[in-house]
N, C-alpha and C. Protein backbone atom coordinates (compact mmCIF):
# COMPACT_ATOMS: atom_id res chain seq x y z
N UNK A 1 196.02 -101.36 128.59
CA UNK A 1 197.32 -101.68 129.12
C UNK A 1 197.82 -100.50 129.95
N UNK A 2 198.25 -100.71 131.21
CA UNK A 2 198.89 -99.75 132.14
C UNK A 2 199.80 -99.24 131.33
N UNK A 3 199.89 -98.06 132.18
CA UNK A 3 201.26 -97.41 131.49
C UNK A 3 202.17 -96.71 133.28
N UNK A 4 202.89 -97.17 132.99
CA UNK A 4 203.83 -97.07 134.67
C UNK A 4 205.41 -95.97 134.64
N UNK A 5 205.17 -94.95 135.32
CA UNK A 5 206.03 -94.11 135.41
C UNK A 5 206.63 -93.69 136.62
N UNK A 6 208.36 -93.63 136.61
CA UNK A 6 208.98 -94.36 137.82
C UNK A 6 210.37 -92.84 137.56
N UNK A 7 210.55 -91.58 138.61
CA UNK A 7 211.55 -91.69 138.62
C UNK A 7 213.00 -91.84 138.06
N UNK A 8 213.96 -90.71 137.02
CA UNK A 8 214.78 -91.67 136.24
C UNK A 8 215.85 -90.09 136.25
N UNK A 9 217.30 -90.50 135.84
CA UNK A 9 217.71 -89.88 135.12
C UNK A 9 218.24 -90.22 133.78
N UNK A 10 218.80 -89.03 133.37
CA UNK A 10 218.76 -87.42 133.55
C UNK A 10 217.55 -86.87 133.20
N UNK A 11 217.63 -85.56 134.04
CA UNK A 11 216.34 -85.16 134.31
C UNK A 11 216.11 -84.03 132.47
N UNK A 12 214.87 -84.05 132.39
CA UNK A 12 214.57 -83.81 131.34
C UNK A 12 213.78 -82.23 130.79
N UNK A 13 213.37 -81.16 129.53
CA UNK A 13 212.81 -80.15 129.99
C UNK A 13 211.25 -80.51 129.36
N UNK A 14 211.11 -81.51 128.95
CA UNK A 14 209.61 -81.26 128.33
C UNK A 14 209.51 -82.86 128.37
N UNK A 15 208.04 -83.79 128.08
CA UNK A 15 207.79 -84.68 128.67
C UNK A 15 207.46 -84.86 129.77
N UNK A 16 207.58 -86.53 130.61
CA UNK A 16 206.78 -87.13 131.59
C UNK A 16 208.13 -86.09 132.80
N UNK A 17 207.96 -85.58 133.50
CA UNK A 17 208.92 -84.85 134.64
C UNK A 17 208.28 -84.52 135.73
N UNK A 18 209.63 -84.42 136.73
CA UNK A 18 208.98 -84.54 138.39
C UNK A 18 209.93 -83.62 138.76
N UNK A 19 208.75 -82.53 139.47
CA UNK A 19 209.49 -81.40 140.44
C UNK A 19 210.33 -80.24 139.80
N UNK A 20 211.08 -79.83 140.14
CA UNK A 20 211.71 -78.50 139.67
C UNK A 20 210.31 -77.43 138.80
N UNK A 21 211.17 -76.77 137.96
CA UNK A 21 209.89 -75.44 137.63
C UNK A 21 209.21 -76.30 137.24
N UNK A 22 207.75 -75.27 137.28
CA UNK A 22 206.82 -76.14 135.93
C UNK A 22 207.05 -76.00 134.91
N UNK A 23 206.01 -76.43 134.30
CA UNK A 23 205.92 -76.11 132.74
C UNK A 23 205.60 -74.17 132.29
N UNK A 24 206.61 -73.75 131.28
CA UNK A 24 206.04 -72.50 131.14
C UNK A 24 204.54 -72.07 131.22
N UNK A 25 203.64 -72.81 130.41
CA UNK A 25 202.42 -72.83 129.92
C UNK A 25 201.35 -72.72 131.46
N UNK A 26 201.84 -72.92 132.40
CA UNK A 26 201.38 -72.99 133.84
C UNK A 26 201.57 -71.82 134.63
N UNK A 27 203.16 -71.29 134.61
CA UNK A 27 203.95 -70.06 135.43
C UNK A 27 203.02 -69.59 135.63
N UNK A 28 201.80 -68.79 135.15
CA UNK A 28 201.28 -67.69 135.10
C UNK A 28 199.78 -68.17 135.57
N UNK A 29 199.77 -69.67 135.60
CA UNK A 29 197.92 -69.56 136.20
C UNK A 29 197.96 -69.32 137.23
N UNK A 30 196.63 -68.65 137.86
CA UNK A 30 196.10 -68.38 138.71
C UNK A 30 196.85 -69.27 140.07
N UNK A 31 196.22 -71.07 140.07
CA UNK A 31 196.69 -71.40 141.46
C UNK A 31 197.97 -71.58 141.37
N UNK A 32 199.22 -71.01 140.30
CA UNK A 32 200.31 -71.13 140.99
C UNK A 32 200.52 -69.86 142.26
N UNK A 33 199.94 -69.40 142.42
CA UNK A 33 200.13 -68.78 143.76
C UNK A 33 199.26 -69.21 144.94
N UNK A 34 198.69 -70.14 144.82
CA UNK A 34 198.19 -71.09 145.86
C UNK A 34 198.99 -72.57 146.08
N UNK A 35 199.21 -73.19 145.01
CA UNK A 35 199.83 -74.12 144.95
C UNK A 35 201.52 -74.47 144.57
N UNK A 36 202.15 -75.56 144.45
CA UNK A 36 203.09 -75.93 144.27
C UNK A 36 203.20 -76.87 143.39
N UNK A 37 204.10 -76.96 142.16
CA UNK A 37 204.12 -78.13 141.03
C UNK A 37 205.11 -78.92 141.45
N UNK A 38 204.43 -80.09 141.10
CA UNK A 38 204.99 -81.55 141.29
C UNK A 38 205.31 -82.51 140.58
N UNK A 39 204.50 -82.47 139.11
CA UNK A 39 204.67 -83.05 137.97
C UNK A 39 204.09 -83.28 136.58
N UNK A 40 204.45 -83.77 136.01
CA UNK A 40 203.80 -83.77 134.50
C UNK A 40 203.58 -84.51 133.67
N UNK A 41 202.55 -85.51 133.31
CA UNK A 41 202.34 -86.84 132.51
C UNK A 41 202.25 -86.01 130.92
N UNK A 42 202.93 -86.79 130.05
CA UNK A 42 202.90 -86.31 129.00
C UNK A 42 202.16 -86.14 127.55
N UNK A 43 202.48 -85.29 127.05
CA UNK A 43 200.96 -85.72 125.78
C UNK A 43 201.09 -87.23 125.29
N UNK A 44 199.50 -87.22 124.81
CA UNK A 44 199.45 -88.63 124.15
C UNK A 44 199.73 -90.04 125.15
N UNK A 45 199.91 -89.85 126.59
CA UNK A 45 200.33 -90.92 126.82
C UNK A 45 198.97 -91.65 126.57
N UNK A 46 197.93 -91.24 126.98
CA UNK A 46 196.72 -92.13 126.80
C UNK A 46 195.75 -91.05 125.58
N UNK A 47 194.58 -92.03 124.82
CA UNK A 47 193.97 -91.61 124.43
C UNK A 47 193.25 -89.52 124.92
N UNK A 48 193.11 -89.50 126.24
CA UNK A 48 192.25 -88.64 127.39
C UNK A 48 193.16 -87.70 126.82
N UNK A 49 194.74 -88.07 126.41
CA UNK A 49 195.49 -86.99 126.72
C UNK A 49 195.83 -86.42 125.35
N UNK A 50 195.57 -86.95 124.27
CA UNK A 50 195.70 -86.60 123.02
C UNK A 50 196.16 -84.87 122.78
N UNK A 51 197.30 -84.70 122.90
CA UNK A 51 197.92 -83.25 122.57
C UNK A 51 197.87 -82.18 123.51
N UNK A 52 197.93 -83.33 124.84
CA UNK A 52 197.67 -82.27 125.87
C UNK A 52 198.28 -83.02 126.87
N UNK A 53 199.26 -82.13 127.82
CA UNK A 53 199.93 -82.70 129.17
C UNK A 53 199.07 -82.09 130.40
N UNK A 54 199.27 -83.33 131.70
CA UNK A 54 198.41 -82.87 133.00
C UNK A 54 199.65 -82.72 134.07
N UNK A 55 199.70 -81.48 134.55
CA UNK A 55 200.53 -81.25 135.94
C UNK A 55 199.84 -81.33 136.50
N UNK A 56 200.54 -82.11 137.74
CA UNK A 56 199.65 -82.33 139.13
C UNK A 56 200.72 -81.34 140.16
N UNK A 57 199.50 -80.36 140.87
CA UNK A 57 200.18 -79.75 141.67
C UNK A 57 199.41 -80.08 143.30
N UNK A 58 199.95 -79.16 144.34
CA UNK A 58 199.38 -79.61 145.84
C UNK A 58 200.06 -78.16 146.59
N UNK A 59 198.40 -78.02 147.29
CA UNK A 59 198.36 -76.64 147.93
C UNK A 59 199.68 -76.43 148.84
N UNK A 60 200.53 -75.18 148.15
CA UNK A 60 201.49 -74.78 149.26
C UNK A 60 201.33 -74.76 150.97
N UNK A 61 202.59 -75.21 151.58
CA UNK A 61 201.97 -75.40 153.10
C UNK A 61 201.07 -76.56 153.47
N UNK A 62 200.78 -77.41 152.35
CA UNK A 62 199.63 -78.49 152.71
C UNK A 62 200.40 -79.51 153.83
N UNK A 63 199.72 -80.28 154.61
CA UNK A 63 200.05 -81.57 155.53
C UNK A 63 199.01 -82.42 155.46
N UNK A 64 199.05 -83.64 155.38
CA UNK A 64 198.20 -84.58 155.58
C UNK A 64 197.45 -84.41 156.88
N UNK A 65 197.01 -84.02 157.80
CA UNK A 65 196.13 -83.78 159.07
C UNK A 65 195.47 -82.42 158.19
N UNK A 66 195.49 -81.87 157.24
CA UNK A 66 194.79 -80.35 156.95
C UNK A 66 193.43 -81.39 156.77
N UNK A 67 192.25 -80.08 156.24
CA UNK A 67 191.09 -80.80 155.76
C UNK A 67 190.64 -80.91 154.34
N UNK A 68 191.26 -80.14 153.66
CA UNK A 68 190.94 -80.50 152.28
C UNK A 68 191.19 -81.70 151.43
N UNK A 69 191.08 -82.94 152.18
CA UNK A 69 191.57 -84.46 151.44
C UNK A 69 190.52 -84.88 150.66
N UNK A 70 189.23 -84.48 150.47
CA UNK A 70 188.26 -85.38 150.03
C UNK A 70 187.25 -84.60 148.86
N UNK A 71 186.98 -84.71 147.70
CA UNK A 71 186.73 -84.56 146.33
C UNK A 71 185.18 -83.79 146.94
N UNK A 72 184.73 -82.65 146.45
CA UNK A 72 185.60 -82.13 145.45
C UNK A 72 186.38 -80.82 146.11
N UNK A 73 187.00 -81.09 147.17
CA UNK A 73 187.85 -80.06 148.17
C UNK A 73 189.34 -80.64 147.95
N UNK A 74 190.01 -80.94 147.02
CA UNK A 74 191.29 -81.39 147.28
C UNK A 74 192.21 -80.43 147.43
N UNK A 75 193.26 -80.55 148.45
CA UNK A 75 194.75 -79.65 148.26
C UNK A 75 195.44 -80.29 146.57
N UNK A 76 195.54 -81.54 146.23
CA UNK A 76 195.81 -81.54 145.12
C UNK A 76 195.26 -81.04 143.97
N UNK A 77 195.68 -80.76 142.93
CA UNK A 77 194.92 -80.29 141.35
C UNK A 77 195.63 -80.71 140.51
N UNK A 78 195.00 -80.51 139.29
CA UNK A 78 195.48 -80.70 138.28
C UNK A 78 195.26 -80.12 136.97
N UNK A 79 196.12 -79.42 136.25
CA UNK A 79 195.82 -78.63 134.71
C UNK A 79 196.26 -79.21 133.87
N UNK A 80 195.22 -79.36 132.45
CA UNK A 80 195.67 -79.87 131.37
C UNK A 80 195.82 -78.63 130.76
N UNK A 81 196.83 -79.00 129.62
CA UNK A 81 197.46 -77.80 128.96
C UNK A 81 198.35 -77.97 127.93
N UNK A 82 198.44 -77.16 127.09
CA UNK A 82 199.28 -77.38 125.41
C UNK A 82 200.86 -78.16 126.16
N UNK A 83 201.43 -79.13 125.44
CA UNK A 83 202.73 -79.25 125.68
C UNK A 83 203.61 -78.08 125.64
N UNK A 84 204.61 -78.29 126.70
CA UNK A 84 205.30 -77.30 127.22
C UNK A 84 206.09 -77.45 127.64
N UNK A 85 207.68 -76.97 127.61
CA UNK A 85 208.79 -77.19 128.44
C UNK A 85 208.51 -76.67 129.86
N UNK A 86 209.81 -77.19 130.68
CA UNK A 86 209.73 -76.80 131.84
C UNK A 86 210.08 -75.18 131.99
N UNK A 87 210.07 -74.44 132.96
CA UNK A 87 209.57 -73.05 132.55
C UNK A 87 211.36 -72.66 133.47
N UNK A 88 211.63 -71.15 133.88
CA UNK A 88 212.62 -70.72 134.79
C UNK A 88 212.10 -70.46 136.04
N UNK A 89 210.78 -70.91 136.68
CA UNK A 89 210.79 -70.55 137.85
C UNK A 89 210.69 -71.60 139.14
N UNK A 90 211.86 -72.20 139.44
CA UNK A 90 211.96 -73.45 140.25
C UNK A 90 211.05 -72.83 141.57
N UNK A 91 210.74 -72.05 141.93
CA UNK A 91 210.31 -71.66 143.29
C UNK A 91 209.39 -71.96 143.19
N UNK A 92 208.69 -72.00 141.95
CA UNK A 92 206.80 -72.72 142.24
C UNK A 92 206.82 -73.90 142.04
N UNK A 93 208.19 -74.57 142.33
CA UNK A 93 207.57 -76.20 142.63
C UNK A 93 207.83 -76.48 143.86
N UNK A 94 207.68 -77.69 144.42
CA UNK A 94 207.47 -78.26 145.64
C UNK A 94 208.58 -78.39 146.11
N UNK A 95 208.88 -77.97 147.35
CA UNK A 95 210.06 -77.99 148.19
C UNK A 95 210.98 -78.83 148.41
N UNK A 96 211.97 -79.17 148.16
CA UNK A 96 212.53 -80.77 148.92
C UNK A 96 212.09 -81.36 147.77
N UNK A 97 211.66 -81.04 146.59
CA UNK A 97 211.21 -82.47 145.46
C UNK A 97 212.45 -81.83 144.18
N UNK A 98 213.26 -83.07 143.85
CA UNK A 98 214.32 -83.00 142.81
C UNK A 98 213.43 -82.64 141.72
N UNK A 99 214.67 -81.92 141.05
CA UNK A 99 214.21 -82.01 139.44
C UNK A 99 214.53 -83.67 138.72
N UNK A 100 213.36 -84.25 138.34
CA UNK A 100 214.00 -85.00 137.45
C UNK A 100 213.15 -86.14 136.71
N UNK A 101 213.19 -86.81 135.57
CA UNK A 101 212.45 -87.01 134.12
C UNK A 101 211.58 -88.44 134.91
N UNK A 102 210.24 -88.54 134.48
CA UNK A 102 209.62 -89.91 134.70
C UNK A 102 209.96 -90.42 133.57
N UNK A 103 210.16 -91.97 133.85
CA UNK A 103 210.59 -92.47 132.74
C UNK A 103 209.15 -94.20 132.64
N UNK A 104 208.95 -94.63 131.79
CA UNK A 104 208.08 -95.92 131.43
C UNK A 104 208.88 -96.86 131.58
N UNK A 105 208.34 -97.52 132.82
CA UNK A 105 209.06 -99.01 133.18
C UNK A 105 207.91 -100.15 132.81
N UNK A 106 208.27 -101.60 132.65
CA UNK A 106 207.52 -102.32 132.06
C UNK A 106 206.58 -102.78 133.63
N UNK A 107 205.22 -103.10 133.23
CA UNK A 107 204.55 -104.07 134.35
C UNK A 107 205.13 -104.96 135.18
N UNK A 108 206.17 -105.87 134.41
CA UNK A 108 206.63 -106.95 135.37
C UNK A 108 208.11 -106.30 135.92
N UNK A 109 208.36 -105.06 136.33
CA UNK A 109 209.62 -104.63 136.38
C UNK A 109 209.72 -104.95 138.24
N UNK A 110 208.18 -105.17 138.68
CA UNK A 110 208.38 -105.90 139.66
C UNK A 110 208.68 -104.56 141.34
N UNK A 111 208.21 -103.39 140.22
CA UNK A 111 209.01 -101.75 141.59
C UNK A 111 207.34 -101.73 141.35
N UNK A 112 206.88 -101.04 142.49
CA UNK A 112 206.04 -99.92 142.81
C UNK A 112 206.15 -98.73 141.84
N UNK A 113 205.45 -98.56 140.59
CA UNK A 113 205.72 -97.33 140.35
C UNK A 113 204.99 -95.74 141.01
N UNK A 114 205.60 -94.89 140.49
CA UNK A 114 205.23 -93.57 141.43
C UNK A 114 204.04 -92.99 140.60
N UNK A 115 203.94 -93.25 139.29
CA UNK A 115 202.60 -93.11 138.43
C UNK A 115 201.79 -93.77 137.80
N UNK A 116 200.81 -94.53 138.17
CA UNK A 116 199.96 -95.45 137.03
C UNK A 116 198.79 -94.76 136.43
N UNK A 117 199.19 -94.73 135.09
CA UNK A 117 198.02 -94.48 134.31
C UNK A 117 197.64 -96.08 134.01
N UNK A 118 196.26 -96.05 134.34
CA UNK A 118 195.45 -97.49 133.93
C UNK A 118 194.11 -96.61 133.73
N UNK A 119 193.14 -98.21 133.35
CA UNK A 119 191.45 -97.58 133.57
C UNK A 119 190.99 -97.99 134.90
N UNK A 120 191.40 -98.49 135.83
CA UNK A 120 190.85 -98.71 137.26
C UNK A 120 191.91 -98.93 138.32
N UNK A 121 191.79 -98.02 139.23
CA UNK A 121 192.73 -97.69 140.40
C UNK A 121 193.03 -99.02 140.89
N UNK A 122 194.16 -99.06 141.50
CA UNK A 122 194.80 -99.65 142.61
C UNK A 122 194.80 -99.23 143.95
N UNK A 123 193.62 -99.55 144.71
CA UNK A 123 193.35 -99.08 145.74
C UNK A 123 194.34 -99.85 147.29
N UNK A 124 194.97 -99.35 148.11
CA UNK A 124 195.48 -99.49 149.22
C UNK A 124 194.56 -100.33 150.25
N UNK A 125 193.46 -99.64 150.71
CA UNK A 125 192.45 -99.84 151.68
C UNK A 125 191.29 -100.68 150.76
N UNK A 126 191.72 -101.01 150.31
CA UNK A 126 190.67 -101.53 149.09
C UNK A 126 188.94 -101.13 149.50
N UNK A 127 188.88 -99.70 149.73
CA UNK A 127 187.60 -99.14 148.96
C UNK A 127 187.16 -98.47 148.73
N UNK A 128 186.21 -99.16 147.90
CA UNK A 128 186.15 -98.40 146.30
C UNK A 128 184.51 -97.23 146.70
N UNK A 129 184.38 -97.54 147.94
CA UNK A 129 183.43 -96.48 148.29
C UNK A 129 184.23 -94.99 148.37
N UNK A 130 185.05 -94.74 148.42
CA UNK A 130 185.85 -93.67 148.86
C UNK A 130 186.21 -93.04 147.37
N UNK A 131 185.76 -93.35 146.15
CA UNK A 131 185.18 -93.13 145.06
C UNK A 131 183.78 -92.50 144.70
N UNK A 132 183.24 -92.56 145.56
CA UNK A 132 181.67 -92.22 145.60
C UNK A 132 181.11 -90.93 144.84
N UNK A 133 182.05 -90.39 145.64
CA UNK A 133 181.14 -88.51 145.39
C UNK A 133 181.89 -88.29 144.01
N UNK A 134 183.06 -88.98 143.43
CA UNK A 134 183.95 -88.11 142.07
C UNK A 134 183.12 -88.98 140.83
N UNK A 135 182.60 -89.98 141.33
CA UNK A 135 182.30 -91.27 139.91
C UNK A 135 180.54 -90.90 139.89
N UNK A 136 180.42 -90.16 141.34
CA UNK A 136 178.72 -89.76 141.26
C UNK A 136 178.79 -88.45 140.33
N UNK A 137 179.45 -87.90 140.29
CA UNK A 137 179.86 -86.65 139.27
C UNK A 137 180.11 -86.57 137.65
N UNK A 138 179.81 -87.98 137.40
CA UNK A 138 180.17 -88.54 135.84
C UNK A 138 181.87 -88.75 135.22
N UNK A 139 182.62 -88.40 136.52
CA UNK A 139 184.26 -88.94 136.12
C UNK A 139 184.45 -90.42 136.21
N UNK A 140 185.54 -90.53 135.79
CA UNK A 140 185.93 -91.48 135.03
C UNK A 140 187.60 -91.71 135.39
N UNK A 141 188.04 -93.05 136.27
CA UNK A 141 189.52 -92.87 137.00
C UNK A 141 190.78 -92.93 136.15
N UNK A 142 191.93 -91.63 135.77
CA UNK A 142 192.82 -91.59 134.73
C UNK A 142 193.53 -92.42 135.32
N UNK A 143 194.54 -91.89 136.43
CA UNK A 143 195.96 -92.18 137.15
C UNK A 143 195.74 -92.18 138.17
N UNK A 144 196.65 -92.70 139.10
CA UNK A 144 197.02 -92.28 140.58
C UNK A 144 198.40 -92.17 140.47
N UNK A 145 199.03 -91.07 141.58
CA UNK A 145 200.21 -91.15 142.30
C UNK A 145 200.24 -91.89 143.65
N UNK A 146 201.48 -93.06 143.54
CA UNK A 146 201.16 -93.73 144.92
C UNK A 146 202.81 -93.71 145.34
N UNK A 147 203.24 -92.93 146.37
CA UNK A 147 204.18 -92.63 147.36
C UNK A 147 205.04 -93.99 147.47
N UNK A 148 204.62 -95.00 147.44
CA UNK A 148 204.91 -96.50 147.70
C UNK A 148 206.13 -96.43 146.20
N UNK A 149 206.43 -95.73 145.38
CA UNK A 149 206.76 -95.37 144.36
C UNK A 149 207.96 -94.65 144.12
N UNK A 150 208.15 -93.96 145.39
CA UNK A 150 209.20 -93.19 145.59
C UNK A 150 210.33 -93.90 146.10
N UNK A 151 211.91 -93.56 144.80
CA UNK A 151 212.82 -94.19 145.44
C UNK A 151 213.38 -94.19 146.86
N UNK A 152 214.07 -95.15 147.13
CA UNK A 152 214.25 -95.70 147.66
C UNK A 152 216.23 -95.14 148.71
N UNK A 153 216.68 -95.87 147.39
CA UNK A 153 218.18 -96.13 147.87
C UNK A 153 218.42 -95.76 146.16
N UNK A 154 220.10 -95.41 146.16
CA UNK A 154 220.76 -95.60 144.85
C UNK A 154 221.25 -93.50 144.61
N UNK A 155 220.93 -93.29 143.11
CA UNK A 155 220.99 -91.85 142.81
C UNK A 155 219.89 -91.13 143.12
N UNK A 156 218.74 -91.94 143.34
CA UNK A 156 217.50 -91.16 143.44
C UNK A 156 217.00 -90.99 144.65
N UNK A 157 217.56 -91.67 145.84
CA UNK A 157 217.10 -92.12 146.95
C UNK A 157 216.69 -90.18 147.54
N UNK A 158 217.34 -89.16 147.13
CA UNK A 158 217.15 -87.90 147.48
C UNK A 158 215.59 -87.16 147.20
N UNK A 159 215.32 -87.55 145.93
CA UNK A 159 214.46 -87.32 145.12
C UNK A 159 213.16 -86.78 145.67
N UNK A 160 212.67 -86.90 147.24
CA UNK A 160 212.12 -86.21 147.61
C UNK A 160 212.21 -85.86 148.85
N UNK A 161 212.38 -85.42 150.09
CA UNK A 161 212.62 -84.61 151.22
C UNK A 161 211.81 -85.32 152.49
N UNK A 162 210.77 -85.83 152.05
CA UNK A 162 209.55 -86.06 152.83
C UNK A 162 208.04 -86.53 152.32
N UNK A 163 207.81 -87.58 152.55
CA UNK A 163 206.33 -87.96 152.18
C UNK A 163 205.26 -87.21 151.99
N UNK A 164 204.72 -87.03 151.01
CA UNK A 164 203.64 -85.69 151.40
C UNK A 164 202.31 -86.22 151.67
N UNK A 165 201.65 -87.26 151.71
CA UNK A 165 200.35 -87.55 151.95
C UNK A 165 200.15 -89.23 152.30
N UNK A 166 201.11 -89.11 153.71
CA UNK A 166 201.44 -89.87 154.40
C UNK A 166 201.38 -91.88 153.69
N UNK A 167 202.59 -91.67 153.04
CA UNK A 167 202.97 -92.95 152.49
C UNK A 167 201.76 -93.29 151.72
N UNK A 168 200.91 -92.42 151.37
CA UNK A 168 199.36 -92.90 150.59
C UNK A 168 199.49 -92.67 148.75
N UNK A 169 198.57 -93.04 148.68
CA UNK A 169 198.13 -92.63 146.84
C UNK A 169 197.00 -91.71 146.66
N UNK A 170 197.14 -90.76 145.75
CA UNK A 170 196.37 -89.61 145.40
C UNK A 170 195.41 -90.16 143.98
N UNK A 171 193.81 -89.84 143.59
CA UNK A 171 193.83 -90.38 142.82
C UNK A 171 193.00 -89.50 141.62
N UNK A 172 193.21 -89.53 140.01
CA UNK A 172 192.67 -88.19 139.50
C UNK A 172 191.96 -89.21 138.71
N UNK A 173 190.47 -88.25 138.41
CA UNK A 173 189.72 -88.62 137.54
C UNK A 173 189.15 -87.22 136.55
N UNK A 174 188.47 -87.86 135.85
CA UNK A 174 187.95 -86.87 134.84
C UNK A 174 186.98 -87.07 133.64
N UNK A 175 185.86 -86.45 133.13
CA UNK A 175 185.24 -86.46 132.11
C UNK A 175 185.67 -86.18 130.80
N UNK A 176 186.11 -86.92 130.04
CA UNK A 176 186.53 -86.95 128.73
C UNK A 176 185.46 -86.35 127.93
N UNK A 177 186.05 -85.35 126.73
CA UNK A 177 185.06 -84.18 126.23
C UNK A 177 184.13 -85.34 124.85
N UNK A 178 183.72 -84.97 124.08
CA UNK A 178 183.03 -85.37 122.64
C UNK A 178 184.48 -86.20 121.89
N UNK A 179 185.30 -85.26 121.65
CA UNK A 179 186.41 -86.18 121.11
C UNK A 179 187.12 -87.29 121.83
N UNK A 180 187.00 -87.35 123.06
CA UNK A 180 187.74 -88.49 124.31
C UNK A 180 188.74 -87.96 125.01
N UNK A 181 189.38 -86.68 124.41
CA UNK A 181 190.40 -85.88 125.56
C UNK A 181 189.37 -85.11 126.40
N UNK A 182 190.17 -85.10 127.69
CA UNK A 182 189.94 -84.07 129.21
C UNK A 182 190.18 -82.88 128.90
N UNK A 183 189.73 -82.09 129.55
CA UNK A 183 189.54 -80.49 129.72
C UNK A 183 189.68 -80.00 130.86
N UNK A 184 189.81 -81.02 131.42
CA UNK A 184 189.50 -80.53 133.12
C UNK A 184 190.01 -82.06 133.76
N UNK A 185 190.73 -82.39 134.79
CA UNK A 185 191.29 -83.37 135.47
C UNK A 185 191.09 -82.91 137.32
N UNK A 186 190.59 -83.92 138.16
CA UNK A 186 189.82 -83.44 139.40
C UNK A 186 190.65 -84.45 140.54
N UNK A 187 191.11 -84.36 141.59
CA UNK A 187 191.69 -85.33 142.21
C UNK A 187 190.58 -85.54 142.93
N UNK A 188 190.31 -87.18 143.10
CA UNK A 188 189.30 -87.84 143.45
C UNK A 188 189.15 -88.20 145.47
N UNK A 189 190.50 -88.69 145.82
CA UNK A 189 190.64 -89.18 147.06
C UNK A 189 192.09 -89.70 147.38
N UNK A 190 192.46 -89.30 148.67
CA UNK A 190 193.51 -90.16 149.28
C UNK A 190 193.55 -91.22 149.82
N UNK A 191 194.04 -92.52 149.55
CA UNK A 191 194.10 -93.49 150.59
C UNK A 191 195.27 -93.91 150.97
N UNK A 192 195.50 -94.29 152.08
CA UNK A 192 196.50 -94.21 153.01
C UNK A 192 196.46 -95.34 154.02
C-alpha cells in the first residue's frame, strides 16, 4: 500500500519535514557542504526504513540543464540516518524552500502528492528503460519526489520559490541490507 506525503501545516521538528535546517544528525556530514537539504521521510514509514529516516538533499547551485541527472552521477542524494530533530542551521537547506511538516494524505484524496513511497514508480514519460543502469546495480525503487506535488494556491502556495528539476520527478532506489532496512539510498533518474 502507497504511502503519500503532501505538504502541511504547522511545520514540525522531527518526522516526515520539508526544507528549513536539516536534521541535526546530518549538520556535520561531509556533502552538507556540497549540497542543500530538502527533506525527510520518516522512521518506520516502510519496512526499508525500520529506525531510520532518509533526507533527500540536491547539489547547491544545481539547474536542470547541469549534467549530473543520470544514476549513478546524481545532483540529488540521499542519507539514511538515526532519527533526528531538525537541527539550528537553516542555511544548509535549500533556498526559497519553506520550512514545513509532510503530512499522509489518503490515495483517493484525489492531489498529486509531493512524496510517494510505493514498490513501483510512477513514471511521467512512461519509461521504464530510464531505470536501467540503478535496477542493473541490484536496487530496488523506494520513493519518488514528483514536483506535480507542489502546492499550488491557499497557505502553502509559497512553499517553494521555484521548480527545481523542471516540473519533473526524482526517483530513489536502494538495496535493502540482511534485515530489509537500507544503508545506503541512491537517486535513480529524472523524468520530466
Amino acid at each position: 500500500m502507497p504511502l503519500f506525503l503532501t505538504p502541511a501545516l504547522p511545520d514540525q521538528v522531527d518526522g516526515a519535514r520539508l526544507g528549513g535546517a536539516p536534521p541535526v544528525a546530518i549538520e556535520a556530514h561531509p556533502l552538507m557542504r556540497t549540497h542543500r537539504y530538502l527533506l525527510t521521510l520518516p522512521a518506520d514509514c516502510r519496512p526499508w526504513a525500520a529506525g531510520v529516516e532518509v533526507s533527500v538533499l540536491l547539489r547547491a547551485g544545481f539547474s536542470i540543464g547541469d549534467d549530473d541527472l543520470v544514476y549513478p552521477r546524481m545532483a540529488m542524494r540521499a542519507l539514511v540516518h538515526e532519527p533526528s530533530p531538525r537541527g539550528s542551521r537553516p542555511d544548509l537547506g535549500w533556498p526559497g524552500l519553506r520550512s514545513v511538516a509532510l503530512t499522509a494524505i489518503p490515495d483517493d484524496e484525489g492531489m498529486t502528492p509531493l512524496v510517494r513511497i510505493d514498490d513501483e514508480p510512477v513514471l511521467i514519460q512512461n519509461q521504464p528503460d530510464y531505470a536501467a543502469a540503478v535496477l542493473a546495480d541490484g536496487h530496488r525503487f523506494l520513493f519518488q519526489v514528483d514536483e506535480d506535488g507542489w502546492p499550488v494556491d491557499g497557505e502553502l502556495a509559497d512553499v517553494i520559490d521555484e521548480y527545481l528539476w523542471g516540473y519533473g520527478s526524482v526517483y530513489f532506489y536502494a538495496t535493502p541490507g540482511p534485515g530489509g532496512v537500507v544503508s545506503e539510498v541512491v537517486a535513480g533518474f529524472i523524468d520530466f
